[in-house]
Protein backbone atom coordinates (compact mmCIF):
# COMPACT_ATOMS: atom_id res chain seq x y z
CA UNK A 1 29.40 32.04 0.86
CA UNK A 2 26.07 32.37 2.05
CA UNK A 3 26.28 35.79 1.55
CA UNK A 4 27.39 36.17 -1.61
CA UNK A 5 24.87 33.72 -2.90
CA UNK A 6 21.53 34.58 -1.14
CA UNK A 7 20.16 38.04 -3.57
CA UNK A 8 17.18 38.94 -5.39
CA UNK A 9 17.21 36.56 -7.75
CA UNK A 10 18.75 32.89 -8.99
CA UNK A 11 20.96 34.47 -11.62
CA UNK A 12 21.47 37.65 -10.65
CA UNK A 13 24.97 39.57 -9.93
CA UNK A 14 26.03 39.73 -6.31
CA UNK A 15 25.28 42.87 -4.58
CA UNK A 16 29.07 43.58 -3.91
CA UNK A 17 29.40 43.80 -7.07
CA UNK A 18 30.89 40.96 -10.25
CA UNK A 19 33.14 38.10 -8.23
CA UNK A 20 35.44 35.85 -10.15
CA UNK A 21 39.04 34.96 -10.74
CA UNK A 22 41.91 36.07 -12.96
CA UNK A 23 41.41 34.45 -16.53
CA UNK A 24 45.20 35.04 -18.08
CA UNK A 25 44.46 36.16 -21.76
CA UNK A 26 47.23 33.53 -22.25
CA UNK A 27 44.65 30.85 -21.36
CA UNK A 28 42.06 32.18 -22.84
CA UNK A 29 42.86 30.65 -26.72
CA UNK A 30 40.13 27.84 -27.67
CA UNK A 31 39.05 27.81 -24.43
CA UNK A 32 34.85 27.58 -24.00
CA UNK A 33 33.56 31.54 -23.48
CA UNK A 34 31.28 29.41 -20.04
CA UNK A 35 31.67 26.78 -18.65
CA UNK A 36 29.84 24.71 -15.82
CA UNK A 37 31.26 21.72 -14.83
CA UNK A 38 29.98 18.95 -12.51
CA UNK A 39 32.77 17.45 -10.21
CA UNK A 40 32.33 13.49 -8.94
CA UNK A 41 34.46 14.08 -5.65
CA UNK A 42 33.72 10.76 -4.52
CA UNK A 43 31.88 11.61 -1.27
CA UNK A 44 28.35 10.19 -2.14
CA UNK A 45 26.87 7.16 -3.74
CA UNK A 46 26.11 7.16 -7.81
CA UNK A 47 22.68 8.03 -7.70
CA UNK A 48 23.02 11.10 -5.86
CA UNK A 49 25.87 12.04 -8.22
CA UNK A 50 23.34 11.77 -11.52
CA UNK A 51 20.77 13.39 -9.62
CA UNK A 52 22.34 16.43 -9.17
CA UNK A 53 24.48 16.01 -12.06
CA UNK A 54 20.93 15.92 -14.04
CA UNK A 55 19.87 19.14 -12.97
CA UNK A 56 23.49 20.74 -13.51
CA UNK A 57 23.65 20.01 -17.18
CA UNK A 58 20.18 21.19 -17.46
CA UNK A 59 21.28 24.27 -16.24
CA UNK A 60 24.62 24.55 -18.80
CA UNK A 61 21.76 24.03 -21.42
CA UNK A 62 19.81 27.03 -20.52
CA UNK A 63 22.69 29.23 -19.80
CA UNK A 64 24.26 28.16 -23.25
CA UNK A 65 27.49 26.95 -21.14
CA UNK A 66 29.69 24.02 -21.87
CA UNK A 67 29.36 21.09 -19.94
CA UNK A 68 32.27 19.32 -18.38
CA UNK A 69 32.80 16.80 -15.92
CA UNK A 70 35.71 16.68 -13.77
CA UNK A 71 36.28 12.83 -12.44
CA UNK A 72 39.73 12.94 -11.25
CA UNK A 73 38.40 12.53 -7.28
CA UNK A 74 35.94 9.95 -7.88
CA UNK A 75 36.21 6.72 -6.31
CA UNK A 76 34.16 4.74 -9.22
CA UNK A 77 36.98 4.90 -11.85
CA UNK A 78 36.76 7.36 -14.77
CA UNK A 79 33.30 8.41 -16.17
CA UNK A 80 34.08 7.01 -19.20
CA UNK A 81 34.33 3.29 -17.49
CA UNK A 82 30.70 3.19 -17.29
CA UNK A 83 29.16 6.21 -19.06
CA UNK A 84 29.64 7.86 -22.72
CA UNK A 85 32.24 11.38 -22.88
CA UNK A 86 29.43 14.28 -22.17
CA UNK A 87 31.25 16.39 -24.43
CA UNK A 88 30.18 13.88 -27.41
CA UNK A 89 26.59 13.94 -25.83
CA UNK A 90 25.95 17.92 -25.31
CA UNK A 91 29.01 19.96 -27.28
CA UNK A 92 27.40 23.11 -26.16
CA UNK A 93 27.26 26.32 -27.75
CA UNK A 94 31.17 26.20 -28.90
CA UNK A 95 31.65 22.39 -30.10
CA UNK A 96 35.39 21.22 -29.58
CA UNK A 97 36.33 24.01 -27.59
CA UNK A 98 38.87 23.75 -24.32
CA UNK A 99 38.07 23.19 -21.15
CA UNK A 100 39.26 25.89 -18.56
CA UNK A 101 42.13 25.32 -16.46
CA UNK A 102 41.32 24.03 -12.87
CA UNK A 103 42.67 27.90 -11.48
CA UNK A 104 39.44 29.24 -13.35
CA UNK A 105 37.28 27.27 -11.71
CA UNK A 106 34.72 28.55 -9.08
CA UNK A 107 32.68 27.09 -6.87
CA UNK A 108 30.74 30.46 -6.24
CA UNK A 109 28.96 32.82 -7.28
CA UNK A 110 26.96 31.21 -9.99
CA UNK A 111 27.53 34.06 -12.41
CA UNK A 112 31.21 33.12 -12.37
CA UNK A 113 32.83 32.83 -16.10
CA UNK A 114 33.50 28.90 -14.99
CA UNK A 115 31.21 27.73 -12.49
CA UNK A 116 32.03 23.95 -10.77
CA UNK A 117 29.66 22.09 -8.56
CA UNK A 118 30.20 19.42 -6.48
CA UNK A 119 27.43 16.94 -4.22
CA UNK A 120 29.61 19.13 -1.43
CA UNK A 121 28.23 22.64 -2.97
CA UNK A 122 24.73 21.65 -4.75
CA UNK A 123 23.09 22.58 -1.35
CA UNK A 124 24.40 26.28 -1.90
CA UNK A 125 22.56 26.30 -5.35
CA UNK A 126 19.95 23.72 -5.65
CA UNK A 127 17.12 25.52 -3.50
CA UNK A 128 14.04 26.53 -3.50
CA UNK A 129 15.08 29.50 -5.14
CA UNK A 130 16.17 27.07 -8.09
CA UNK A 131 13.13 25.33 -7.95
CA UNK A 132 10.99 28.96 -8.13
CA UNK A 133 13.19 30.12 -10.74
CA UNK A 134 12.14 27.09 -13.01
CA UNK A 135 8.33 26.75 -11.93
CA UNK A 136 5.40 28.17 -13.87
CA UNK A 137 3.70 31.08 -12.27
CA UNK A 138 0.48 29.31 -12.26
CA UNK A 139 1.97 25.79 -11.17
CA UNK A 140 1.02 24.49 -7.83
CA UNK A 141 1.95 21.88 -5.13
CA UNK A 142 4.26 19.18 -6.94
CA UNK A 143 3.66 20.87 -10.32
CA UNK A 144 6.39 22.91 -9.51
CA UNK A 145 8.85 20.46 -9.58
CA UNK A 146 7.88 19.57 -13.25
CA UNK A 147 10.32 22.07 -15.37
CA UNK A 148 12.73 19.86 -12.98
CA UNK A 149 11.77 16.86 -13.61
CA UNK A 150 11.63 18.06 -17.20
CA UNK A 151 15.10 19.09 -17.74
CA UNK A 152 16.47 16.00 -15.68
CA UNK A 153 14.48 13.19 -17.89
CA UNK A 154 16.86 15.62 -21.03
CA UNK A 155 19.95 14.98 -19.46
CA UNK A 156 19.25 11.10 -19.16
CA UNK A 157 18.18 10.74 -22.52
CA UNK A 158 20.84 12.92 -24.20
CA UNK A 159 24.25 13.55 -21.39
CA UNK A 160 24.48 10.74 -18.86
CA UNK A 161 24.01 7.67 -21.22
CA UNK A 162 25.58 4.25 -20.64
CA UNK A 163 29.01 3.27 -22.30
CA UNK A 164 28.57 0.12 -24.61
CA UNK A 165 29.69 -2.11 -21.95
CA UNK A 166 27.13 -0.81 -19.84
CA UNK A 167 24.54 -1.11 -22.40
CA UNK A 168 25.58 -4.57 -23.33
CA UNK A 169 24.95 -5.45 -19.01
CA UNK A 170 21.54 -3.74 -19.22
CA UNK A 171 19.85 -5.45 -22.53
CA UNK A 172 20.61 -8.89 -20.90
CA UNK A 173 19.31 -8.31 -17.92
CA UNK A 174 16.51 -6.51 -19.67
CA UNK A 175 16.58 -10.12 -21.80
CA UNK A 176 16.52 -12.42 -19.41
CA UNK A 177 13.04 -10.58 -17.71
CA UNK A 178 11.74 -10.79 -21.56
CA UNK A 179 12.15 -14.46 -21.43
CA UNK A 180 10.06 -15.23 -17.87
CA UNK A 181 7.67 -12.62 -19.60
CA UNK A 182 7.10 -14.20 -22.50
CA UNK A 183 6.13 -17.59 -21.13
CA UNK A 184 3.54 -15.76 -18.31
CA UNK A 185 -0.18 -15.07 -19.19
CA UNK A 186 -0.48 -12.30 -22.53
CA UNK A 187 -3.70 -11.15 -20.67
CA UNK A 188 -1.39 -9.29 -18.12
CA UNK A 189 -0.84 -6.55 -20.47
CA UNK A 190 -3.42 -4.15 -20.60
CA UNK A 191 -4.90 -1.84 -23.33
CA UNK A 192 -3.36 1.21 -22.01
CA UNK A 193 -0.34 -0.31 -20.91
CA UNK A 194 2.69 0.97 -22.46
CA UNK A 195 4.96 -0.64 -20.15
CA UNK A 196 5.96 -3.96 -19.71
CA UNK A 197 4.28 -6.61 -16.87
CA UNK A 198 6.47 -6.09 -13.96
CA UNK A 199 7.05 -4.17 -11.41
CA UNK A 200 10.58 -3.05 -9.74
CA UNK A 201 11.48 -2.40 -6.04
CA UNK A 202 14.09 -0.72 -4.94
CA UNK A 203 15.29 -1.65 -1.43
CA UNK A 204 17.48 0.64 0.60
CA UNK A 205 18.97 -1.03 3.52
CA UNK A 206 23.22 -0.44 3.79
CA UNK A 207 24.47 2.42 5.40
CA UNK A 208 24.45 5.85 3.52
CA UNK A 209 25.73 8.70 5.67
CA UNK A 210 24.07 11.18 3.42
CA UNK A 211 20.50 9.48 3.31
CA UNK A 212 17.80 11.03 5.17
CA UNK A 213 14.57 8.94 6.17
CA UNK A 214 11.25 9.40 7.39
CA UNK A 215 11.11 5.81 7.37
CA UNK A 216 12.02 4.12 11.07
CA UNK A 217 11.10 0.88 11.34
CA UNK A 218 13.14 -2.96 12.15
CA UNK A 219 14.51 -4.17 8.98
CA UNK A 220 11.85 -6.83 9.14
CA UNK A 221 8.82 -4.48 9.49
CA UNK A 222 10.41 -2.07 6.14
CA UNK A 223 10.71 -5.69 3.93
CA UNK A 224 6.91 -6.52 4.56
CA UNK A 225 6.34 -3.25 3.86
CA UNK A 226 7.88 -3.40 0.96
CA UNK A 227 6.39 -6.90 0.24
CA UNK A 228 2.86 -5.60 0.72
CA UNK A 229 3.55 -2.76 -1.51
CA UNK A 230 4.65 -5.16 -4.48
CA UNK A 231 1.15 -7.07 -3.97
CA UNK A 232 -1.21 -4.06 -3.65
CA UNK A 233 0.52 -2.51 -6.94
CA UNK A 234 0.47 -6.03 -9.25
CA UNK A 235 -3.39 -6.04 -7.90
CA UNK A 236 -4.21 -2.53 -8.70
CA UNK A 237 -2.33 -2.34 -12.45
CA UNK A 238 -3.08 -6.00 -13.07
CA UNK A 239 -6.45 -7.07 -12.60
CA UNK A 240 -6.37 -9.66 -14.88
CA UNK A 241 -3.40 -11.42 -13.55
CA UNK A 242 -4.76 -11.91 -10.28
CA UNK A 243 -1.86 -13.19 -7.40
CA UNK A 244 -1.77 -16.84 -5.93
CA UNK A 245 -4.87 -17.78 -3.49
CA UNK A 246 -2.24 -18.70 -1.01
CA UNK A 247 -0.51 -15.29 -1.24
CA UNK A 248 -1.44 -14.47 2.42
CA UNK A 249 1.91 -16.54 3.17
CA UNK A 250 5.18 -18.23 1.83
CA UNK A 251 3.99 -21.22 2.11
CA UNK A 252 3.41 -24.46 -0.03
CA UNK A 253 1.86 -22.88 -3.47
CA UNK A 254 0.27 -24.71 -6.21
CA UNK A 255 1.12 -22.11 -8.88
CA UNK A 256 3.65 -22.44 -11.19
CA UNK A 257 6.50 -20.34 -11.82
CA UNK A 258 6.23 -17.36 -13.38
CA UNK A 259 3.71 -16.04 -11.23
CA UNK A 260 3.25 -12.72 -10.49
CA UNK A 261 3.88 -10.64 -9.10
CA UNK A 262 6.87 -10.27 -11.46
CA UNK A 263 9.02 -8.43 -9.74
CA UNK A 264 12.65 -6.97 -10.64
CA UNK A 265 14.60 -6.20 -6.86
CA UNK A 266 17.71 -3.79 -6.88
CA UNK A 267 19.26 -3.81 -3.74
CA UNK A 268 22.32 -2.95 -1.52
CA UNK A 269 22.09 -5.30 0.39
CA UNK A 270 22.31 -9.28 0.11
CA UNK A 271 20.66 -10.05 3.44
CA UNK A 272 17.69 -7.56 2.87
CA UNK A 273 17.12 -9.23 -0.99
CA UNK A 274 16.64 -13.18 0.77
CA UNK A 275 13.99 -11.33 3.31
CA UNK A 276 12.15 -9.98 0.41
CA UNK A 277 11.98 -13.36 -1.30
CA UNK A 278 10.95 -15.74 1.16
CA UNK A 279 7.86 -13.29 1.58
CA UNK A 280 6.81 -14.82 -1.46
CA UNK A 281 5.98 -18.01 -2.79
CA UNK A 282 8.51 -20.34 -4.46
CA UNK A 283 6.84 -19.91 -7.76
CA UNK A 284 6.72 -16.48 -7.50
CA UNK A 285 9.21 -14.87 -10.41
CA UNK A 286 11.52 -12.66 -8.94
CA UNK A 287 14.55 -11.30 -10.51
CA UNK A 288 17.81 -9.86 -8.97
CA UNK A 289 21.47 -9.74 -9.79
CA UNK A 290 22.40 -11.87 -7.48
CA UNK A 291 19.00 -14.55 -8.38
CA UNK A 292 20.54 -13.94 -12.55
CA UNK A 293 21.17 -16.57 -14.46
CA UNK A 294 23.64 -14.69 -16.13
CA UNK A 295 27.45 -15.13 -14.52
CA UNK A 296 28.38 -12.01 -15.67
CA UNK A 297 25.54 -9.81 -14.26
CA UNK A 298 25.68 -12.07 -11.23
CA UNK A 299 29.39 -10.81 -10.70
CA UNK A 300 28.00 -7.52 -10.20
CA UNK A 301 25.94 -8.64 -7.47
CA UNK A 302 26.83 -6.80 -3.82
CA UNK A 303 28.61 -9.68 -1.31
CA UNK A 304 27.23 -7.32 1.72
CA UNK A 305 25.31 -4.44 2.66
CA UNK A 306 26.48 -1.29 1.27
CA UNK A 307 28.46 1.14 3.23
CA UNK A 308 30.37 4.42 2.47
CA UNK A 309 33.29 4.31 4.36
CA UNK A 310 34.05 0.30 3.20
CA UNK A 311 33.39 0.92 -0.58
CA UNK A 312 35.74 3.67 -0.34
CA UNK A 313 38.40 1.16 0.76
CA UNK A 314 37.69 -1.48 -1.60
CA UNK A 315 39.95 -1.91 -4.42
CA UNK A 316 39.31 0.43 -7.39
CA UNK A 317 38.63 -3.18 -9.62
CA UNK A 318 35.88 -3.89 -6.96
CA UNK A 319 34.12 0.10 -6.90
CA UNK A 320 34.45 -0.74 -10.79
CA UNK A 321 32.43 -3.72 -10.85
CA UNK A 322 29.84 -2.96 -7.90
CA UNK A 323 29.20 0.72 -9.49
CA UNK A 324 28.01 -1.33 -12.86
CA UNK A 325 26.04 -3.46 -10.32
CA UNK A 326 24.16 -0.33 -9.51
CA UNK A 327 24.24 1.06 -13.53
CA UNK A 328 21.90 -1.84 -14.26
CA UNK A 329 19.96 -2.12 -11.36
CA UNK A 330 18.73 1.84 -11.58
CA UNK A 331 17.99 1.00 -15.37
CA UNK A 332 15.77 -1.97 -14.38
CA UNK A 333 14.20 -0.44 -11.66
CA UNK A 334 13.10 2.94 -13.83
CA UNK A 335 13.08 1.49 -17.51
CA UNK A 336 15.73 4.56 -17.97
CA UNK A 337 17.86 3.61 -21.09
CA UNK A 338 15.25 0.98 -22.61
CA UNK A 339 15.57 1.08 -26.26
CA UNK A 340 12.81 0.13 -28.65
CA UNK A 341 11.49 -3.07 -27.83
CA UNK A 342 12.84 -3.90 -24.47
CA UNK A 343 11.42 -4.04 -21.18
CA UNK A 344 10.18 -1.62 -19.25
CA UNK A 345 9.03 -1.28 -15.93
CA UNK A 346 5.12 -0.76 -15.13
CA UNK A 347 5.68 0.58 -11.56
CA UNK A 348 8.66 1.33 -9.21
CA UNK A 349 8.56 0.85 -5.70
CA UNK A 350 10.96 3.08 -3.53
CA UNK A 351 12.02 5.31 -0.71
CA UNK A 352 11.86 8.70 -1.38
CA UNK A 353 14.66 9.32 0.70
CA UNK A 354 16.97 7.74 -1.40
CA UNK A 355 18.51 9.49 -4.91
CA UNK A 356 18.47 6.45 -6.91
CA UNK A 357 14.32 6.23 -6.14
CA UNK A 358 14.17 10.33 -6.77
CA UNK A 359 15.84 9.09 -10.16
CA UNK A 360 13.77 5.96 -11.07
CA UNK A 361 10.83 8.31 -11.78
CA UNK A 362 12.22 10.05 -14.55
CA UNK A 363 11.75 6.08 -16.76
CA UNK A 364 8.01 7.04 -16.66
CA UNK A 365 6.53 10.22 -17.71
CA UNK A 366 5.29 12.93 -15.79
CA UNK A 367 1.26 11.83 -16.02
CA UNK A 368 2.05 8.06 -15.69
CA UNK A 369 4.41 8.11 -12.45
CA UNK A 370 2.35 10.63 -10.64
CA UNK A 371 -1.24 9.86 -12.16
CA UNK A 372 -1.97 12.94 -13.24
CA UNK A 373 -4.34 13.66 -15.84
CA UNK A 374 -3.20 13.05 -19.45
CA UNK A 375 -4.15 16.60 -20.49
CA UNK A 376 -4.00 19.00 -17.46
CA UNK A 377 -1.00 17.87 -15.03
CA UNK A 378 -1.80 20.42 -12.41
CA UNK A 379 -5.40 17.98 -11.86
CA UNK A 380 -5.08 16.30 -8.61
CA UNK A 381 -3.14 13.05 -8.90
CA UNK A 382 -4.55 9.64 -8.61
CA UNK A 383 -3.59 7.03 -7.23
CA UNK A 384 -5.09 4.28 -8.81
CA UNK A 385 -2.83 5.28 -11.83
CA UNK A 386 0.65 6.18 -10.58
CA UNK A 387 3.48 4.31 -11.49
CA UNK A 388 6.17 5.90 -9.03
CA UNK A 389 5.25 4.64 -5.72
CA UNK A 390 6.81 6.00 -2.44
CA UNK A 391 6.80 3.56 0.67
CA UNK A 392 7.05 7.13 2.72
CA UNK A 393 3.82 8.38 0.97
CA UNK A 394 1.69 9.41 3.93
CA UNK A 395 -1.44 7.84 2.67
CA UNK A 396 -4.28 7.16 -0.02
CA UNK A 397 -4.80 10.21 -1.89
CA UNK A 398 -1.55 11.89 -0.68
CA UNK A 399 -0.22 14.19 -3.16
CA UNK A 400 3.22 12.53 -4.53
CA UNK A 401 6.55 14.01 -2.57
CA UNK A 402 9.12 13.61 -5.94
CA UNK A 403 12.07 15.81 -4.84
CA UNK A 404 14.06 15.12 -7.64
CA UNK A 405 17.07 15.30 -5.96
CA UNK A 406 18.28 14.48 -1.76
CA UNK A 407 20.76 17.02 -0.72
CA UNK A 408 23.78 15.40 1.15
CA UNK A 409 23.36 16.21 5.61
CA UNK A 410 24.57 19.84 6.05
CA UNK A 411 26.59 18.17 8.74
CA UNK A 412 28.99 16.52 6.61
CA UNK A 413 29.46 19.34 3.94
C-alpha cells in the first residue's frame, strides 16, 4: 500500500500505472460518476471520527465527488440517530444520484473512481503531503494548517450537523448556562467580546487506546492543572470580573453563586469531573451533564470513566445515549452549532492529544483561537488573546500546536 500511495504528488496517478476495480456497466446506471465515502467502522471514539470525517468531505468538495457515509460497522447506532443525512447537507456535483455498490469501493489509491476511508486508513492519506498539498506557498509554521482548519470549520457548518433531537439536547443545555449568565455581573462582557462569559474545559481522563499524550502526570497533578488553567484564562479575558479573594483554596467563600469562573466541564469521566469541582469554591458556577438540572441531559451523563473495549460491549441503547452525551458536550465546549443568540464559549481548555480538543477549535475562528492578528494571520500569535488553549502548550509565547486531526497508534491499524 505504501507503495502505491507514496509518488510525486497528493493526487497524482500511481507510477505503475491507473489502479482500480471492475465497475460492471450494469451498475453503472444513476450511479455518482466519484465518489468518496467516509466509513464509521466503530474502532475509535466520535471525535476522532468527525475529525477525520471533516477533512474527508472537504476533500469530496474539492474533487467535485459525492459524499457518502457508510455506518453499517459503527457501534453508535446509525448516523442518522444523532446527525442529519449528508447527502441532504452536500448533494455534490450529481444531486440524487446512487451510491456505488460496496464491490466498487477502494480503500487505495486515492485516484480510484470510488475512494472509502476509514479512521483504520486516514493515516495512509492524511499526511504531511495532504497538509503541503493544501498550504499556501508563502504560509509558515501553524499557518499551514489553516486551508485545514478552513475546510474542516465547512464541513461542520454545512455536512456533519446535529439531527433535531440533537439540537433540541444542545439549546437546553446552551439554556440553562444562559440562565446562570444572565443573573452574573453584565460588566463581564467585554467590548470586543463576541463570545459569551464562560469558559469550557475539556477533561480527558478514561482510557482511549488510540490517544497519544505528551501529558504524564497523577490524575491529581493533570486536574490542578487543569484547575489553574480555568483561573489564569477567566483572569486574562475577564478583567473586570475578577475571581473570589479566597480562590487560593476550596475553602469557606463569601461569594455568592454565580461566580466565576463560569465554567462548562465535558468529561469522560465521573470521578475526574468531582476532582475538578472541589478545586473550586462552593459558589463557584460550574456546569456539567452530570451537575444539569435538566433530567434529560443528566441521562446522558457517563456512570464511569470511558473505555473502548467496555463501550463496545454496552448495549447499543446505552452507546446511543452516551454518544449524545458526547454530541452536546463537544458543542458546549467549542460553541460549534450555536445558532443566533445562544451561548458561546469565550475560551476552551484542552489536551491537544485528544480529537474532540483538535475539534473544539474550529467554534472560534482562526484569529480568535490562536490570537493571531485580525488582518495578517501569519503575525506571530499572542497569547494574551487566544481562545483555544492547550494544557500541552510548552510555554508563554509558544506558537499554538492545532493538529486538526490525531491519527489512531500505527500499532493498532
Amino acid at each position: 500500500m505504501v507503495n502505491v500511495t507514496e509518488h510525486a504528488g497528493f493526487w497524482d496517478v500511481p507510477l505503475i500505472g491507473p489502479l482500480d476495480v471492475p465497475h460492471p456497466p450494469d451498475s453503472q446506471e444513476g450511479t455518482c460518476s466519484r465518489t468518496i465515502t467516509y466509513m464509521l467502522d466503530g474502532q475509535v471514539g466520535l471525535a476522532t471520527d468527525l475529525a477525520l470525517m471533516a477533512q474527508v468531505a472537504g476533500i469530496a468538495r474539492e474533487r467535485n465527488a459525492s459524499f457518502f457515509i457508510d455506518d453499517t460497522r459503527w457501534n453508535r447506532g446509525r448516523w442518522t440517530d444523532h446527525f442529519q443525512d449528508v447527502i441532504n447537507l452536500q448533494p455534490g456535483p450529481q444531486p440524487g444520484c446512487k451510491r456505488p455498490s460496496p464491490q466498487e469501493l477502494v480503500a487505495c489509491p486515492r485516484t480510484a473512481r470510488h475512494w472509502v476511508v476509514s479512521s483504520q486508513t486516514a493515516a495512509f492519506h492524511l499526511t504531511d503531503q495532504y497538509i503541503q498539498t493544501l498550504a499556501h506557498s508563502s504560509a509558515h509554521a501553524l499557518s499551514r494548517r489553516k486551508a485545514m482548519f478552513d475546510s474542516a470549520q465547512e464541513s461542520f457548518k454545512t455536512v456533519i450537523q446535529p439531527n433535531l433531537h440533537s439540537q433540541q439536547l444542545i439549546r437546553a443545555a446552551r439554556a440553562e448556562i444562559m440562565s446562570i449568565l444572565s443573573l452574573a455581573d453584565k460588566d463581564q462582557r467585554t467590548v470586543d467580546q463576541k463570545h459569551e462569559p464562560y469558559i469550557s474545559v475539556h477533561i480527558l481522563e478514561g482510557n482511549h487506546k488510540h490517544v497519544q499524550s505528551s501529558v504524564d502526570h497523577p490524575p491529581d497533578t493533570i486536574i490542578k492543572k487543569y484547575a489553574k488553567a480555568a483561573r489564569e484564562t477567566w483572569k486574562r479575558l475577564y478583567p473586570h470580573s475578577p475571581l473570589p479573594v479566597t480562590f487560593a483554596s476550596a475553602g469557606p467563600d463569601p461569594a455568592h453563586f454565580p461566580s466565576p469562573p463560569i465554567t462548562y466541564v465535558a468529561s469522560d469521566s465521573p470521578e475526574a469531573l468531582r476532582r475538578f469541582i472541589a478545586a473550586f469554591p462552593s459558589s463557584t458556577a460550574i456546569f456539567s451533564l452530570d451537575l444539569s438540572t435538566n433530567p434529560g441531559l443528566r441521562a446522558l451523563a457517563p456512570q464511569h470513566a470511558y473505555d473502548e473495549e467496555m463501550f463496545a460491549k454496552e448495549d447499543r441503547e446505552q452507546r446511543v445515549r452516551l454518544t449524545r452525551g458526547t454530541i452536546v458536550d463537544l458543542a458546549l465546549a467549542s460553541g460549534l452549532w450555536a445558532e443566533e443568540g445562544e451561548v458561546m464559549p469565550g475560551a476552551t481548555i484542552c489536551t491537544r492529544s485528544s480529537n474532540m480538543c483538535e475539534v473544539a477549535a474550529l467554534g472560534f475562528d482562526w484569529n480568535r483561537a490562536f490570537g493571531y492578528h485580525e488582518d495578517n494571520d501569519n503575525l506571530a500569535s499572542s497569547q494574551e488573546k487566544r481562545r483555544w488553549v492547550d494544557l500541552e502548550d510548552t510555554g508563554y509565547g509558544a506558537i499554538p500546536q492545532w493538529l486538526g486531526f490525531v491519527l489512531p497508534h500505527h500499532d493498532d491499524l
